[in-house]
C-alpha atoms as a PDB file:
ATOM      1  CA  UNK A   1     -31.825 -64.684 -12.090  1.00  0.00           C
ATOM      2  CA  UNK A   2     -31.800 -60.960 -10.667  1.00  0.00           C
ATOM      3  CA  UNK A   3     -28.679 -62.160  -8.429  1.00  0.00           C
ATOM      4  CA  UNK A   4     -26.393 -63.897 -11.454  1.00  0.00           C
ATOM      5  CA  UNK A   5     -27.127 -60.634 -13.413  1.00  0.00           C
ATOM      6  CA  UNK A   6     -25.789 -58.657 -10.784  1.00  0.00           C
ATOM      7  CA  UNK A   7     -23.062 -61.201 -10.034  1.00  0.00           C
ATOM      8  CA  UNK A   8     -22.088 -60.778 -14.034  1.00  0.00           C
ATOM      9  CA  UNK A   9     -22.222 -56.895 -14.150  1.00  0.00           C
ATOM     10  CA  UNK A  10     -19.862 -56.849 -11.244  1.00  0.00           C
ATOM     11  CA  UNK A  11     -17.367 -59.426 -12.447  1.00  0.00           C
ATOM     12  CA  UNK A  12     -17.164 -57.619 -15.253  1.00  0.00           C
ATOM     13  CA  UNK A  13     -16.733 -54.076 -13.652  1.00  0.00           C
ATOM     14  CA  UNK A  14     -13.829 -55.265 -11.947  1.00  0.00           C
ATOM     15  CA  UNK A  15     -12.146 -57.459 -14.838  1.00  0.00           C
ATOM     16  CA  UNK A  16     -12.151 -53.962 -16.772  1.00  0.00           C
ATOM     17  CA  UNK A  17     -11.088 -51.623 -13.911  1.00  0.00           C
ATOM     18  CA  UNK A  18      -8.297 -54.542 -13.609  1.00  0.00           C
ATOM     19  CA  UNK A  19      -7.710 -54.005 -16.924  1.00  0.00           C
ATOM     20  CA  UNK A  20      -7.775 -50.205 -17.066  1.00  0.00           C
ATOM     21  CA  UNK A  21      -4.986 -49.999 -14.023  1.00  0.00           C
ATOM     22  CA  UNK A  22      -2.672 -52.509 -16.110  1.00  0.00           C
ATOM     23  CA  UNK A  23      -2.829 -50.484 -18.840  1.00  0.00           C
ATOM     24  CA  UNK A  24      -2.075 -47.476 -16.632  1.00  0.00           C
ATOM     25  CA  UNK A  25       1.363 -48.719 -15.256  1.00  0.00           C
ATOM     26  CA  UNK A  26       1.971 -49.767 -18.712  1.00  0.00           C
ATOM     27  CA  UNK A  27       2.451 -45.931 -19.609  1.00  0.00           C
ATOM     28  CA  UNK A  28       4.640 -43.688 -18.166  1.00  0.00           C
ATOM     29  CA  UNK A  29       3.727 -41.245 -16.149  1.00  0.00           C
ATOM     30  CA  UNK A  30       3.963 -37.051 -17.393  1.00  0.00           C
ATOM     31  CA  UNK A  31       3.460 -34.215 -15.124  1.00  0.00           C
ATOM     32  CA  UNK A  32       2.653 -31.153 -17.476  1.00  0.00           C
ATOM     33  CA  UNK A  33       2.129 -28.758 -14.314  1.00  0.00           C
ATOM     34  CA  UNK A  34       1.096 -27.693 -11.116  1.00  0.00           C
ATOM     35  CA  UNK A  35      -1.024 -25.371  -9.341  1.00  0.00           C
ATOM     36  CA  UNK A  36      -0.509 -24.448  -5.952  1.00  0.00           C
ATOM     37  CA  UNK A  37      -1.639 -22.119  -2.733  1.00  0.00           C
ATOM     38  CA  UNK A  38       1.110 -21.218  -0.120  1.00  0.00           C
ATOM     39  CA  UNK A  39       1.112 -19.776   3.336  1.00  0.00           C
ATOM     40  CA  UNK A  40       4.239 -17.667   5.075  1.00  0.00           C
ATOM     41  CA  UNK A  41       5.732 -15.050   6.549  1.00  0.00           C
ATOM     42  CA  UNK A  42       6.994 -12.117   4.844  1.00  0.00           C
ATOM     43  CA  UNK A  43      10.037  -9.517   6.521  1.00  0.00           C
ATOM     44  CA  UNK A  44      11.492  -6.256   5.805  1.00  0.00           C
ATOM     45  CA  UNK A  45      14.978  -5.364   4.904  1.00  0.00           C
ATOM     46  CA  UNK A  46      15.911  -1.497   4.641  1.00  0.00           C
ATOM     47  CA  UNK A  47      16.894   1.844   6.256  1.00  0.00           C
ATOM     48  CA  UNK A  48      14.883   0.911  10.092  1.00  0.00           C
ATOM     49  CA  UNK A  49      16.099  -2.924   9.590  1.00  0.00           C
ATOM     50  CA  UNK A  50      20.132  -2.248   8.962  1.00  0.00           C
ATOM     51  CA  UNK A  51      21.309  -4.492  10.532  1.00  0.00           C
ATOM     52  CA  UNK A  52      18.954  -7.663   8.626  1.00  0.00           C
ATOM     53  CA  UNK A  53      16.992  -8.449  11.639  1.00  0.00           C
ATOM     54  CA  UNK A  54      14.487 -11.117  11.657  1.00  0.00           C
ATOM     55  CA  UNK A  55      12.733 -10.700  14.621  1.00  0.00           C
ATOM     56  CA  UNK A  56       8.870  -9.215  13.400  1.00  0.00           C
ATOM     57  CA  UNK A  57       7.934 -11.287  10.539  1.00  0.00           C
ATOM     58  CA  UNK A  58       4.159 -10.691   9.378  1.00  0.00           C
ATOM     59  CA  UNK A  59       1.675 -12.633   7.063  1.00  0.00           C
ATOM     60  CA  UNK A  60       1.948 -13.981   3.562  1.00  0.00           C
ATOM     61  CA  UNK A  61      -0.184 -16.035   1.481  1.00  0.00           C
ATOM     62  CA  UNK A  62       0.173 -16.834  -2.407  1.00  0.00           C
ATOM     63  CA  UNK A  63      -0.737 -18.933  -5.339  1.00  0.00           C
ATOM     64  CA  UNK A  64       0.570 -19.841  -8.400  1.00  0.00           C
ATOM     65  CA  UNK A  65       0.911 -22.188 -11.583  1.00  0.00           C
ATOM     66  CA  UNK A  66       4.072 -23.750 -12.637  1.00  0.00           C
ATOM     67  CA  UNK A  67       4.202 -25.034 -16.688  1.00  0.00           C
ATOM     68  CA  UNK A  68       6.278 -28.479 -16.331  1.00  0.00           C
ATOM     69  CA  UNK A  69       9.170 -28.524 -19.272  1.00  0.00           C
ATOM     70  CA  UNK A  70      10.431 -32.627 -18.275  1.00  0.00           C
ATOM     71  CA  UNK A  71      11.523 -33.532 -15.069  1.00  0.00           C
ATOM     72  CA  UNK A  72      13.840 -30.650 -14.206  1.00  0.00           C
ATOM     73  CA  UNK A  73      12.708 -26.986 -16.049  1.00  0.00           C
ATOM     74  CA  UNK A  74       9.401 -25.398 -14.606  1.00  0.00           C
ATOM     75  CA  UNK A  75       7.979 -21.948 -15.319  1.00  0.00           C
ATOM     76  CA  UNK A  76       5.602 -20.434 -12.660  1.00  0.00           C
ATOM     77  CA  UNK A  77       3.379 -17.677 -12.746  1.00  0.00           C
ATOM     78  CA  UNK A  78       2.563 -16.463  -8.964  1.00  0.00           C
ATOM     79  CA  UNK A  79       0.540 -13.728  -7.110  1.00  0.00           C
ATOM     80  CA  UNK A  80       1.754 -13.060  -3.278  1.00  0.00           C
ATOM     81  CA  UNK A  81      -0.331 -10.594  -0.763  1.00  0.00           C
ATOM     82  CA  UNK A  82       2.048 -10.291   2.409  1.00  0.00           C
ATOM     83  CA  UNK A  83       2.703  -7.587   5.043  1.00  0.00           C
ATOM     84  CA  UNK A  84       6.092  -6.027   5.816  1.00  0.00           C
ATOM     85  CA  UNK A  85       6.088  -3.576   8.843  1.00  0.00           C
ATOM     86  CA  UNK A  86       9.076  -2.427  10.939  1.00  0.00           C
ATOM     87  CA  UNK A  87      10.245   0.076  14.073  1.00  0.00           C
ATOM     88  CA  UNK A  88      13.488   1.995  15.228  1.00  0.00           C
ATOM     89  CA  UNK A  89      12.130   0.792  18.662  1.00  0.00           C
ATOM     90  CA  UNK A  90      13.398  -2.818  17.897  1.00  0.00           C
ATOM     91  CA  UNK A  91      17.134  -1.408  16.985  1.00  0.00           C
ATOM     92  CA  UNK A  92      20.273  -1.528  19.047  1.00  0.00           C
ATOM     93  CA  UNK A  93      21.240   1.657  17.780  1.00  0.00           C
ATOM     94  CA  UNK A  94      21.181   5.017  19.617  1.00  0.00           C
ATOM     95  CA  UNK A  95      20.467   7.049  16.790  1.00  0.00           C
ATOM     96  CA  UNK A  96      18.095   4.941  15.646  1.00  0.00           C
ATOM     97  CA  UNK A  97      16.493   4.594  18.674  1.00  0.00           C
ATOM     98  CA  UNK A  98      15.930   8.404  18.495  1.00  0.00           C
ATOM     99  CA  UNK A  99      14.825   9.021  15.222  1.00  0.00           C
ATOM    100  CA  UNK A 100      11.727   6.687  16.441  1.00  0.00           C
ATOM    101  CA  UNK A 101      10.807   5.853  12.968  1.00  0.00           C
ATOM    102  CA  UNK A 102       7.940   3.345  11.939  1.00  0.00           C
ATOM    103  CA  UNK A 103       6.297   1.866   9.011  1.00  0.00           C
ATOM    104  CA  UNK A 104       3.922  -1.058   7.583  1.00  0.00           C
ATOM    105  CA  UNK A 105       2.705  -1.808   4.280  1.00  0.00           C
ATOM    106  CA  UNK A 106       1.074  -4.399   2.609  1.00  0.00           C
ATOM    107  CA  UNK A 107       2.116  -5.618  -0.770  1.00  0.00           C
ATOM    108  CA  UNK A 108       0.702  -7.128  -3.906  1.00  0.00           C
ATOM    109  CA  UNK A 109       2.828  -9.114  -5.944  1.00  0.00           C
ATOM    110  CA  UNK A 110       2.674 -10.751  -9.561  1.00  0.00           C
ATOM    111  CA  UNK A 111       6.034 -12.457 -11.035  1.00  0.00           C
ATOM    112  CA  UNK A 112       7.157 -14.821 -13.477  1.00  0.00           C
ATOM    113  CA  UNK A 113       9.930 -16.769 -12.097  1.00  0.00           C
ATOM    114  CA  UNK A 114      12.065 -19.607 -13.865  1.00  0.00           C
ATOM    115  CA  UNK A 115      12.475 -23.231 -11.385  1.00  0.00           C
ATOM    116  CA  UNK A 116      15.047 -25.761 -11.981  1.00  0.00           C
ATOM    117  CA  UNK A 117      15.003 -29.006  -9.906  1.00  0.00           C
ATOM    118  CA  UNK A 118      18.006 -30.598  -8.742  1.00  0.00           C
ATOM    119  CA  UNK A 119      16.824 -33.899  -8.712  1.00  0.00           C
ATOM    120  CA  UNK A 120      14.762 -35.964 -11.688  1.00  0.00           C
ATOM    121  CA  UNK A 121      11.047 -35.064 -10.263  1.00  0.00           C
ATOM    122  CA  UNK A 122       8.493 -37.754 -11.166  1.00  0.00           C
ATOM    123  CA  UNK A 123       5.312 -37.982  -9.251  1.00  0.00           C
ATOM    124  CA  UNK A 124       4.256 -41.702  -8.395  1.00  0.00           C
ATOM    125  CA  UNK A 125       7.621 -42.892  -8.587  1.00  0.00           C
ATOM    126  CA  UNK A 126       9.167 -43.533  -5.433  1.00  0.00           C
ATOM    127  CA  UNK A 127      12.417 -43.299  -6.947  1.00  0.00           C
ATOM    128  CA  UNK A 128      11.588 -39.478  -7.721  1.00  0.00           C
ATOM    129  CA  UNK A 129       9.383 -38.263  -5.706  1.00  0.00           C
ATOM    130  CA  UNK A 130      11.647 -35.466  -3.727  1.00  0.00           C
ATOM    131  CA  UNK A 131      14.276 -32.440  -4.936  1.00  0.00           C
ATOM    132  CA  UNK A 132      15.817 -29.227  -3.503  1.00  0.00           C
ATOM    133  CA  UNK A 133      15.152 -26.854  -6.657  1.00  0.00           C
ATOM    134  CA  UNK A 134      16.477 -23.223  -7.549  1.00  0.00           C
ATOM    135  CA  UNK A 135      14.319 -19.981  -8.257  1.00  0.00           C
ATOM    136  CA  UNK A 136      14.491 -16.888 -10.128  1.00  0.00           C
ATOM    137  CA  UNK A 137      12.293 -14.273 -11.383  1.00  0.00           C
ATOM    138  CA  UNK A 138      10.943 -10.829 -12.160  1.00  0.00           C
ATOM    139  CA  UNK A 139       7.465  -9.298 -10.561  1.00  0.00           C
ATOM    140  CA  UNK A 140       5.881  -6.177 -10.020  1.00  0.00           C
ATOM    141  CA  UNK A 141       4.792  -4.992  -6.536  1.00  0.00           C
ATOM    142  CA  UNK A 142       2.435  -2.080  -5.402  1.00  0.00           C
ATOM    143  CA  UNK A 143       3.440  -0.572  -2.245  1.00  0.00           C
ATOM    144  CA  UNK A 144       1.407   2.061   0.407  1.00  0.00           C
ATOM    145  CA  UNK A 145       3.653   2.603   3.627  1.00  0.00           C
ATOM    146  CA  UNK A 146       1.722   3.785   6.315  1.00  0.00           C
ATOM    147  CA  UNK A 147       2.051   5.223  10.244  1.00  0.00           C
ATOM    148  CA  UNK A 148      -0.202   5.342  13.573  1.00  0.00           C
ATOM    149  CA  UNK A 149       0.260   8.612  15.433  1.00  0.00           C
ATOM    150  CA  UNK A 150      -2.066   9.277  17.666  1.00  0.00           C
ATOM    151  CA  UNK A 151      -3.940   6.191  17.129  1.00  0.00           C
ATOM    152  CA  UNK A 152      -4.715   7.712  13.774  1.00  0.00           C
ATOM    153  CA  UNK A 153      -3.294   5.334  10.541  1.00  0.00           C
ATOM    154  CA  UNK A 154      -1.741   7.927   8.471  1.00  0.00           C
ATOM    155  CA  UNK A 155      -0.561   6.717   4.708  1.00  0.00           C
ATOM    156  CA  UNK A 156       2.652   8.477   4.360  1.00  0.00           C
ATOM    157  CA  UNK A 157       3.267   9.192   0.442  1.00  0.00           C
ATOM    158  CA  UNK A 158       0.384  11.687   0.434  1.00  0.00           C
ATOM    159  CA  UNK A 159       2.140  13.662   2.964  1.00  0.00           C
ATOM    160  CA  UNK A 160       5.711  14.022   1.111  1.00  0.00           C
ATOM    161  CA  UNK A 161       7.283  13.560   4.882  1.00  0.00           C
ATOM    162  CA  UNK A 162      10.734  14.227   2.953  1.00  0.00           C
ATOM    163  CA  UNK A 163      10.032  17.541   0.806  1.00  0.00           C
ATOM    164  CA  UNK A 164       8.385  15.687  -2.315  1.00  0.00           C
ATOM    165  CA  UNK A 165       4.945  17.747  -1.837  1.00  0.00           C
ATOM    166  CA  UNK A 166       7.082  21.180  -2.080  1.00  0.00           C
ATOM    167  CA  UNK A 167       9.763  19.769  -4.403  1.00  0.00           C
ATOM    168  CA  UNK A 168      12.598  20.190  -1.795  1.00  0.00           C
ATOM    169  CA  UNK A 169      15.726  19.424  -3.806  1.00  0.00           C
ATOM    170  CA  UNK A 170      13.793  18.402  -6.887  1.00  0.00           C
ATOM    171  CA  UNK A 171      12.061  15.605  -5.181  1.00  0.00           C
ATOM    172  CA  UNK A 172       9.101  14.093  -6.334  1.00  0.00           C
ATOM    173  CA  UNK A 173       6.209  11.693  -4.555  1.00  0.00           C
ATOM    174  CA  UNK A 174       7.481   8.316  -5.351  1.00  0.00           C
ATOM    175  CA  UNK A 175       5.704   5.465  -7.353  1.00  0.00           C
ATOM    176  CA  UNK A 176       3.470   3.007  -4.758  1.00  0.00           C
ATOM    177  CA  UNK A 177       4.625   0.713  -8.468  1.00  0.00           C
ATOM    178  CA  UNK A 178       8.107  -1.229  -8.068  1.00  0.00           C
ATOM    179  CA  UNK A 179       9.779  -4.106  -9.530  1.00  0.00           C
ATOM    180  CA  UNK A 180      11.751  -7.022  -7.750  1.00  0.00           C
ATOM    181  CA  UNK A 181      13.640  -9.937  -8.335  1.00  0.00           C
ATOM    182  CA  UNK A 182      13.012 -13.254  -6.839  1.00  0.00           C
ATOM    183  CA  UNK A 183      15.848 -15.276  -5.576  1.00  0.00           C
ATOM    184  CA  UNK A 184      15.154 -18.311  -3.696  1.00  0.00           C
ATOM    185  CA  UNK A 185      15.928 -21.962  -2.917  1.00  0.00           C
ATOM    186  CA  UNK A 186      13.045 -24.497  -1.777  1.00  0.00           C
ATOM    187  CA  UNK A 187      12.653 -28.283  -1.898  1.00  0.00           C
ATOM    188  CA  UNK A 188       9.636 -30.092  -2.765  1.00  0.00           C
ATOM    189  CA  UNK A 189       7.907 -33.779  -1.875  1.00  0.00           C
ATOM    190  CA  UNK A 190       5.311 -36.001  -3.721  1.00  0.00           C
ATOM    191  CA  UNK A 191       2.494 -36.795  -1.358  1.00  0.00           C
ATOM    192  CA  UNK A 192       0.103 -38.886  -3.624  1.00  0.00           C
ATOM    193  CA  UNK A 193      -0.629 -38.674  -7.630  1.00  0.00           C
ATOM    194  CA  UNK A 194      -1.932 -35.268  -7.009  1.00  0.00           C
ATOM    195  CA  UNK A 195      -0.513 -33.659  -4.409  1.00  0.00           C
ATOM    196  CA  UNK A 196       3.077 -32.515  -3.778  1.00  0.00           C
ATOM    197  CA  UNK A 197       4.160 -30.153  -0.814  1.00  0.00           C
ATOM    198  CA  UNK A 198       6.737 -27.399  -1.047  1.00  0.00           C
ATOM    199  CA  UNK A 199       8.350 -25.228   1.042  1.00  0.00           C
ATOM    200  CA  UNK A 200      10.745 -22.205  -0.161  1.00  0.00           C
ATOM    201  CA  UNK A 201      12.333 -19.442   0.749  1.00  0.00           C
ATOM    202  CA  UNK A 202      12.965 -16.615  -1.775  1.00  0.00           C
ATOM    203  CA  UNK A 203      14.441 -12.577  -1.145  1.00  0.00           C
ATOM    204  CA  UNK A 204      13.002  -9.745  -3.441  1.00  0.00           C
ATOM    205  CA  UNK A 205      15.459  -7.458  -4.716  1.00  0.00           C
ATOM    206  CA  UNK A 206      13.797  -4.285  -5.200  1.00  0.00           C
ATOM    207  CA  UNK A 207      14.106  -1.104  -7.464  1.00  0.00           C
ATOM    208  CA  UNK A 208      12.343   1.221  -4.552  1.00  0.00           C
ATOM    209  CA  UNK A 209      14.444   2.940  -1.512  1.00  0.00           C
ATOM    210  CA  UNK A 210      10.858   3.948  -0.120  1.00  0.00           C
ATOM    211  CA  UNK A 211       9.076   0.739   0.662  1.00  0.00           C
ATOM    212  CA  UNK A 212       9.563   2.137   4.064  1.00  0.00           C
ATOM    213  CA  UNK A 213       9.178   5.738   2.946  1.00  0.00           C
ATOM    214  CA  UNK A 214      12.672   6.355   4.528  1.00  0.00           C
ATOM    215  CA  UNK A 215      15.590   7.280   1.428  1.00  0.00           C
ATOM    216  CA  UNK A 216      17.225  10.201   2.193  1.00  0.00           C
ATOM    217  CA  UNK A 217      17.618  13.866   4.491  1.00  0.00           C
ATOM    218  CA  UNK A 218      15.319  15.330   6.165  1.00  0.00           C
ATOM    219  CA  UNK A 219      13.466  18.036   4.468  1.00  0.00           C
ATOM    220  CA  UNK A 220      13.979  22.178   6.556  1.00  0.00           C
ATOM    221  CA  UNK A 221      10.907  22.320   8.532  1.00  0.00           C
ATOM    222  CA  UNK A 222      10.277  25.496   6.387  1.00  0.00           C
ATOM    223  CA  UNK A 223       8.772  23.095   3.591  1.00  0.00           C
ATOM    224  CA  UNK A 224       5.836  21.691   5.945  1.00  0.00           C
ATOM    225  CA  UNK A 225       3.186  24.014   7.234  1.00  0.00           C
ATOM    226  CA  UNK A 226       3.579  24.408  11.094  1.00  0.00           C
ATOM    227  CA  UNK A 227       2.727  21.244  13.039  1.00  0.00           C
ATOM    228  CA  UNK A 228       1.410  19.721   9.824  1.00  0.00           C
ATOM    229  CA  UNK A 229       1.027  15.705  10.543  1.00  0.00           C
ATOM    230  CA  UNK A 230       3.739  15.570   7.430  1.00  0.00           C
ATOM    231  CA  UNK A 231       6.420  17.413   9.995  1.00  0.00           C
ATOM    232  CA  UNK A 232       4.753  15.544  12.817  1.00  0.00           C
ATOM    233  CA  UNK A 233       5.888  12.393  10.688  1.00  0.00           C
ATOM    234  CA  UNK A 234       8.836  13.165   9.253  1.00  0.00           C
ATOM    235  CA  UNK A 235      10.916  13.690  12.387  1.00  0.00           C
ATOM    236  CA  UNK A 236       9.581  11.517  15.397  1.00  0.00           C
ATOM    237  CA  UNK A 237      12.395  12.232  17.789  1.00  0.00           C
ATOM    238  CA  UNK A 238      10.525  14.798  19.203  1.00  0.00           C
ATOM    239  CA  UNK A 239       8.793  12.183  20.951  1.00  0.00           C
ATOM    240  CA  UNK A 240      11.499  10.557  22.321  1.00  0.00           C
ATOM    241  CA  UNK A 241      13.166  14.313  23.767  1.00  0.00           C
ATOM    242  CA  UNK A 242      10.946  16.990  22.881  1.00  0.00           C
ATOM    243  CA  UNK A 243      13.733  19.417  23.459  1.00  0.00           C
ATOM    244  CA  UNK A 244      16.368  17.832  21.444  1.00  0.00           C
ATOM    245  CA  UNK A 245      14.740  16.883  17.677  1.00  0.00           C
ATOM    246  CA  UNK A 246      16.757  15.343  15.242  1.00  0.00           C
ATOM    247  CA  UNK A 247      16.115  17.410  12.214  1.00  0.00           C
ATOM    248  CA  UNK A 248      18.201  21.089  13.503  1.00  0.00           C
ATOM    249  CA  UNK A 249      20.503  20.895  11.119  1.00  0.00           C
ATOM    250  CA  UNK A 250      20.773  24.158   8.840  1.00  0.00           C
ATOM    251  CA  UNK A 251      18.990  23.608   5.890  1.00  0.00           C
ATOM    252  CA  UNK A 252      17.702  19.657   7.232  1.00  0.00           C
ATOM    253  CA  UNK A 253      20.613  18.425   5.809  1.00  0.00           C
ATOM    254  CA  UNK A 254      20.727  15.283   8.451  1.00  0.00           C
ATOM    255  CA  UNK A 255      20.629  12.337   7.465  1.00  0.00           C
ATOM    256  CA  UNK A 256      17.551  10.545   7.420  1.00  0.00           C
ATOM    257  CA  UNK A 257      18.249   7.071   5.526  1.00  0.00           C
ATOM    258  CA  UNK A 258      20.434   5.458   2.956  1.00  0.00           C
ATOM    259  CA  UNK A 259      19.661   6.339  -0.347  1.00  0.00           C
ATOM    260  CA  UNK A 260      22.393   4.015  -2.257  1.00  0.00           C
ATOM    261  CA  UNK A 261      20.929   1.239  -0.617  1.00  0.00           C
ATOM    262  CA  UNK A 262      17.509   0.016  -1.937  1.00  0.00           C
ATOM    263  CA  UNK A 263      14.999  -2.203   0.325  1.00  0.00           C
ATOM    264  CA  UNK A 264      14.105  -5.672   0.370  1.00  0.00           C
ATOM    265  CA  UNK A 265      11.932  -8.593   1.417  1.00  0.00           C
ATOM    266  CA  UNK A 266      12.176 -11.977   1.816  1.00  0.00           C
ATOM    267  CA  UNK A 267       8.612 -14.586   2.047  1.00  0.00           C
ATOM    268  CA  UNK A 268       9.262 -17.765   3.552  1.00  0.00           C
ATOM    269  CA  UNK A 269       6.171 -20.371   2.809  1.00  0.00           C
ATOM    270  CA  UNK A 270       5.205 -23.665   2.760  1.00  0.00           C
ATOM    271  CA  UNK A 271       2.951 -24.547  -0.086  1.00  0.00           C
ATOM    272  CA  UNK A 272       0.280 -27.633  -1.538  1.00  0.00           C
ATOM    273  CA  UNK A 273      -0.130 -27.987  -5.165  1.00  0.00           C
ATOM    274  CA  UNK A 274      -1.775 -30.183  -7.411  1.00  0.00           C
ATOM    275  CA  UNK A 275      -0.981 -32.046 -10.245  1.00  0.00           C
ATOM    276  CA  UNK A 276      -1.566 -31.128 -14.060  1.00  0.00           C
ATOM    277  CA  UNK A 277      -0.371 -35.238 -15.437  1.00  0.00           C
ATOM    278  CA  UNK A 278      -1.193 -37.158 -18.032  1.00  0.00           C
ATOM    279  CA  UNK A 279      -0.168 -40.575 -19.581  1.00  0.00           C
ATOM    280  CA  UNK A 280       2.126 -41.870 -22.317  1.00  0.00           C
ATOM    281  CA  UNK A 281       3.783 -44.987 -24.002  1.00  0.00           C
ATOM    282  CA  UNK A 282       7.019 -45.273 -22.445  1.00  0.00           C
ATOM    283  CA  UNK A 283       9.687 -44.187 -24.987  1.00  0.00           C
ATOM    284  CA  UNK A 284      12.378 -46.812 -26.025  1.00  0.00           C
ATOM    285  CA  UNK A 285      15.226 -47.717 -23.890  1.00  0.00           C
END
């Protein structure tokens, strides 16, 4: 008797999980979002990468939800940590080469960025299940360039290693707060019901010249107490020829970056999300 029970209970557990996946494919499919976790590189554009080298790319990670409008219009919210870092060691340029300047930072990121997919993008259905997509945005980034001399990591803003400290030309310590735009291109590919994978590559345009705390002249060596580590820091030729430093100009007029030009970064990452869907009656034909 205890057998036929069981026998009964399971016949009917499967005639109503049968029924339950018929019902399913009877209803179309909806993907209301995604959320996702993504893992890069990050580089540096500015005044010690002129020439848009790519050739010391450092660590980024991110996450982020997307809020699905149909098949083709997404908006995403995303946070990005990543690490931009660069040297006038790695440049084919002379003077460059001399001024000796260095830099890393690591950078927070929050932005609200708009995605529209190429391709109709419908999880499940194998007609759909892949599209190159478009991406733009606006964040906010904080920003905290720093130096090793020494062996010693020295932040650089606190030292004003261009006259901010003293006010040298009116110049003031800059904001470690910037804005950027995302601009980026990325495909993406259904894996299962659940799971998609993305990969994307996006530049930041930036409203800061001093993510690498390089903008302008050099500041006289007047405005820095004698062998301060913000003079030390400020002109680093002296370790390349001690007896030739770049900053000897009257007044420390030379030139020191490119202020009209402001600096940038691009992340690179692949990425896994998953799924926000639900189910609906198909609409009419």
């Amino acid at each position: 008797m205890k057998v036929k029970i069981a026998a009964i209970v399971l016949l009917i557990s499967f005639a109503g999980n049968v029924n339950a996946q018929n019902r399913r494919q009877d209803l179309e499919y909806v993907q209301k979002g995604e959320f996702g976790i993504t893992a890069g590189l990050a580089h540096y554009f500015g005044d010690l990468n002129t020439r848009a080298s790519i050739s010391r790319p450092k660590p980024a990670i991110g996450a982020f939800f997307r809020k699905q409008f149909g098949n083709y219009v997404g908006l995403r919210l995303s946070a990005h940590y990543a690490q931009v870092g660069f040297s006038d060691i790695y440049s084919k340029n002379d003077y460059q080469k001399t001024r000796n300047l260095s830099f890393n930072s690591n950078i927070w990121e929050v932005a609200l960025q708009g995605d529209f997919n190429f391709f109709k993008f419908v999880p499940t259905n194998p007609d759909y299940i892949f599209t190159p997509y478009i991406t733009l945005g606006v964040g906010v980034f904080t920003y905290d360039p720093y130096a090793y001399t020494n062996g010693k990591k020295e932040f650089l803003r606190p030292l004003g290693t261009e006259g901010q400290l003293v006010g040298y030309n009116g110049r003031k310590p800059y904001s470690t707060l910037a804005m950027c735009i995302p601009l980026g291109v990325g495909f993406k590919y259904n894996l299962s019901e659940k799971i998609n994978f993305s990969f994307e590559l996006a530049h930041r345009f930036t409203t800061t010249d001093y993510l690498d705390d390089v903008s302008t002249t050099y500041a006289p060596l007047s405005s820095f107490l004698p062998l301060s580590t913000a003079a030390l820091l400020q002109d680093r030729s002296v370790e390349v020829d001690p007896d030739n430093p770049i900053n000897v100009a009257p007044g420390g007029t030379r030139q020191r970056g490119w202020s009209k030009q402001r600096d940038q970064y691009i992340i690179a990452e692949i990425g896994l999300t998953y799924n926000i869907s639900t189910y609906r009656c198909p609409t009419a034909k």
